[in-house]
Protein backbone atom coordinates (compact mmCIF):
# COMPACT_ATOMS: atom_id res chain seq x y z
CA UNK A 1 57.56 -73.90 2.25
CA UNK A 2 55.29 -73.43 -0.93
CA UNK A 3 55.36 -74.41 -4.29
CA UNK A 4 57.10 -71.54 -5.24
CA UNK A 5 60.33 -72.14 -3.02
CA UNK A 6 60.77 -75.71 -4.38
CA UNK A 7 63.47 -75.92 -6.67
CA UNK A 8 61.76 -76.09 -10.46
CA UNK A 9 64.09 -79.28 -10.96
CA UNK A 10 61.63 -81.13 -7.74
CA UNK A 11 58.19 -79.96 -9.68
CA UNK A 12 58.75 -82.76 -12.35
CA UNK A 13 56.83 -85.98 -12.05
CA UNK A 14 59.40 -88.84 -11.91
CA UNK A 15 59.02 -92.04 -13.59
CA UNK A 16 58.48 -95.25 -12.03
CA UNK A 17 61.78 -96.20 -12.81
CA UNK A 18 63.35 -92.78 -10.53
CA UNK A 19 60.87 -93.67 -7.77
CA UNK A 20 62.50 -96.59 -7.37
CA UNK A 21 66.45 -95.24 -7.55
CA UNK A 22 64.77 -93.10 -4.94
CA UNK A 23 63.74 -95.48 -3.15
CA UNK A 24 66.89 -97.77 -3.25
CA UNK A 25 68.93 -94.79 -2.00
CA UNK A 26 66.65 -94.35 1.02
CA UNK A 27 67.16 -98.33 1.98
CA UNK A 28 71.11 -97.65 1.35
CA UNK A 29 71.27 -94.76 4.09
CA UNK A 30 69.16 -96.52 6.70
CA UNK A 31 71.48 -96.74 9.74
CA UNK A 32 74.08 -99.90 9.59
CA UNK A 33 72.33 -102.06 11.99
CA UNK A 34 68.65 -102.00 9.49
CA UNK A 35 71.17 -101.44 6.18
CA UNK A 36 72.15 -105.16 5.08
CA UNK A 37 68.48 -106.41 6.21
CA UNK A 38 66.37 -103.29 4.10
CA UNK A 39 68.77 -104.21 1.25
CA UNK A 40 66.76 -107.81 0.81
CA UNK A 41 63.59 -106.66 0.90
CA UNK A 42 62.91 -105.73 -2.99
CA UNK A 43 61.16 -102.70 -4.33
CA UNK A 44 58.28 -102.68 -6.72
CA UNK A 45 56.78 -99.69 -8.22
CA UNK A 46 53.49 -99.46 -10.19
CA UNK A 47 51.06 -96.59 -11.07
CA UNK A 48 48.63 -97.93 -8.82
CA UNK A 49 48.00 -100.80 -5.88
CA UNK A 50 46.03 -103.72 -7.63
CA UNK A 51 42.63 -104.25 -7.20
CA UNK A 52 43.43 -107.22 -4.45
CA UNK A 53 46.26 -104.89 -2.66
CA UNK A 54 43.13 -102.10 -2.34
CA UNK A 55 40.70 -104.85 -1.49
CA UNK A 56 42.81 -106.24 1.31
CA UNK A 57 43.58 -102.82 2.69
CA UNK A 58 40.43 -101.78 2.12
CA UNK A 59 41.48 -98.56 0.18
CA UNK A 60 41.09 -96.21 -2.58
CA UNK A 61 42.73 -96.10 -5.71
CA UNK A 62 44.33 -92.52 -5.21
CA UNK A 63 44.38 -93.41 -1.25
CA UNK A 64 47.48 -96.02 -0.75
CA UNK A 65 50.80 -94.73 -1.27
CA UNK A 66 52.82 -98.30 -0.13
CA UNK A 67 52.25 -101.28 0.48
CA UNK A 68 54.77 -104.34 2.50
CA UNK A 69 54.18 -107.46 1.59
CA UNK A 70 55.54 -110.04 3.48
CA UNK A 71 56.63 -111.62 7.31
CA UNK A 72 57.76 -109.39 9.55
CA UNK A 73 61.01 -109.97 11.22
CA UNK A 74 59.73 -109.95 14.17
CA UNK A 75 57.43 -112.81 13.18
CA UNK A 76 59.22 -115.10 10.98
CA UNK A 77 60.82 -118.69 12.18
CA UNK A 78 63.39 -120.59 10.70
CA UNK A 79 60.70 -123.09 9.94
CA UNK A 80 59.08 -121.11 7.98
CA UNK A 81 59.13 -121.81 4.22
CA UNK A 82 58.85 -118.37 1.92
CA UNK A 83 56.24 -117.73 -0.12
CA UNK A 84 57.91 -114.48 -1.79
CA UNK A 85 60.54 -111.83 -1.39
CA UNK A 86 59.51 -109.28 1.42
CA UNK A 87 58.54 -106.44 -1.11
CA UNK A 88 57.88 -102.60 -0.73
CA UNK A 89 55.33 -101.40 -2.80
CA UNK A 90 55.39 -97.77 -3.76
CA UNK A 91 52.06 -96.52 -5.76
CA UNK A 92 53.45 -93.38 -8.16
CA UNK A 93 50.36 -91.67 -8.88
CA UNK A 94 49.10 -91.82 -5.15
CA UNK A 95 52.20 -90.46 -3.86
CA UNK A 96 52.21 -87.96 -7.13
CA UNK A 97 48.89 -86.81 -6.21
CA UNK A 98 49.85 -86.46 -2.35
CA UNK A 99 53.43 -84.28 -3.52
CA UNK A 100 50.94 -82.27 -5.33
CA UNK A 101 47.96 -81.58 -2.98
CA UNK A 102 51.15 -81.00 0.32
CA UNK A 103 53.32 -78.60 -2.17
CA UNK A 104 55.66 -78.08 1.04
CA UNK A 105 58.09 -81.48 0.49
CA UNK A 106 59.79 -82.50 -2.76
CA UNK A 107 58.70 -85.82 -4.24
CA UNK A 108 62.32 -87.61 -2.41
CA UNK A 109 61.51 -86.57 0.82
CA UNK A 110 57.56 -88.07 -0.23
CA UNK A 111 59.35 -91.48 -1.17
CA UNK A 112 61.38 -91.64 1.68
CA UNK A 113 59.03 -91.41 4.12
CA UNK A 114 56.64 -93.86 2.14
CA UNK A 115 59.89 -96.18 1.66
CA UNK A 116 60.78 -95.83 5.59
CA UNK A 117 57.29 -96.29 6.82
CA UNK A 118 56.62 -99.58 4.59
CA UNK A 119 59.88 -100.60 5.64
CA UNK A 120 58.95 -99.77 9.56
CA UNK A 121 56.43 -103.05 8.39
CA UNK A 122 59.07 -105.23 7.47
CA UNK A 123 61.27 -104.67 11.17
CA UNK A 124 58.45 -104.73 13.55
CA UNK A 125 59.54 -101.30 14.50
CA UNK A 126 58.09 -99.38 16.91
CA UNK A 127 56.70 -95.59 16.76
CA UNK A 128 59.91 -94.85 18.39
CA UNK A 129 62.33 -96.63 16.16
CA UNK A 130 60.50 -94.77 12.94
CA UNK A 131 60.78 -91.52 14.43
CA UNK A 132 64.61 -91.90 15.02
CA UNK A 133 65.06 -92.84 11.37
CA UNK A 134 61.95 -90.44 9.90
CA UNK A 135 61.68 -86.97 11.16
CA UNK A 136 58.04 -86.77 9.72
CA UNK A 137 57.10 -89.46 11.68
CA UNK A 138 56.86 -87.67 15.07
């Protein structure tokens, strides 16, 4: 598909605020048994990662499209004391500029992969367990 095939209404930059309803819906269809757990972990939007988020990553500005920040269930004890909320990042203008440069997905089926893939962080999940949840994945 090409930019001319996509729907005029999915060529508009969404806000920060939209990414996130996006993003929110995507974490309210995950399948049952990930639903109630995706559901805690919040979601944060910004324009861009900050500077420490690119330092630790060791990214770009225009590079890093999400971010998870947190323990992964797969690690965490009961003895361990939280220092946060687990947290998805999304960066807007990184996944803005990828929507842009692909011009063959709309900007929700961008999020959602970004969403699932951060959230693939949070689970421990394997390449198998994304690619039954994200078809872009395999």
């Amino acid at each position: 598909m090409d930019a001319t095939t996509i729907p005029a209404a999915n060529l508009v930059a969404p806000t920060l605020d939209e990414i996130e309803e996006l993003a929110r819906a995507v974490q309210a269809r995950l399948p049952r048994a990930f639903r109630a757990r995706a559901m805690e972990v919040a979601i944060r939007v910004a324009d861009f990662a900050d500077e420490e988020m690119l330092a630790d990553t060791e990214s770009e500005a225009f590079e890093l499209t999400g971010l998870y920040e947190g323990v992964p269930l797969t690690q965490k004890s009961v003895f361990d004391q939280p220092a946060g909320p687990d947290t998805v990042w999304l960066f807007r203008r990184p996944i803005l500029d990828e929507w842009a440069e692909r011009g063959d997905v709309t900007v929700e089926e961008l999020v959602a992969h970004v969403t699932i893939h951060e959230l693939a962080h949070h689970f421990g999940w394997s390449d198998d367990d994304i690619a039954a949840i994200d078809e872009w994945w395999t």
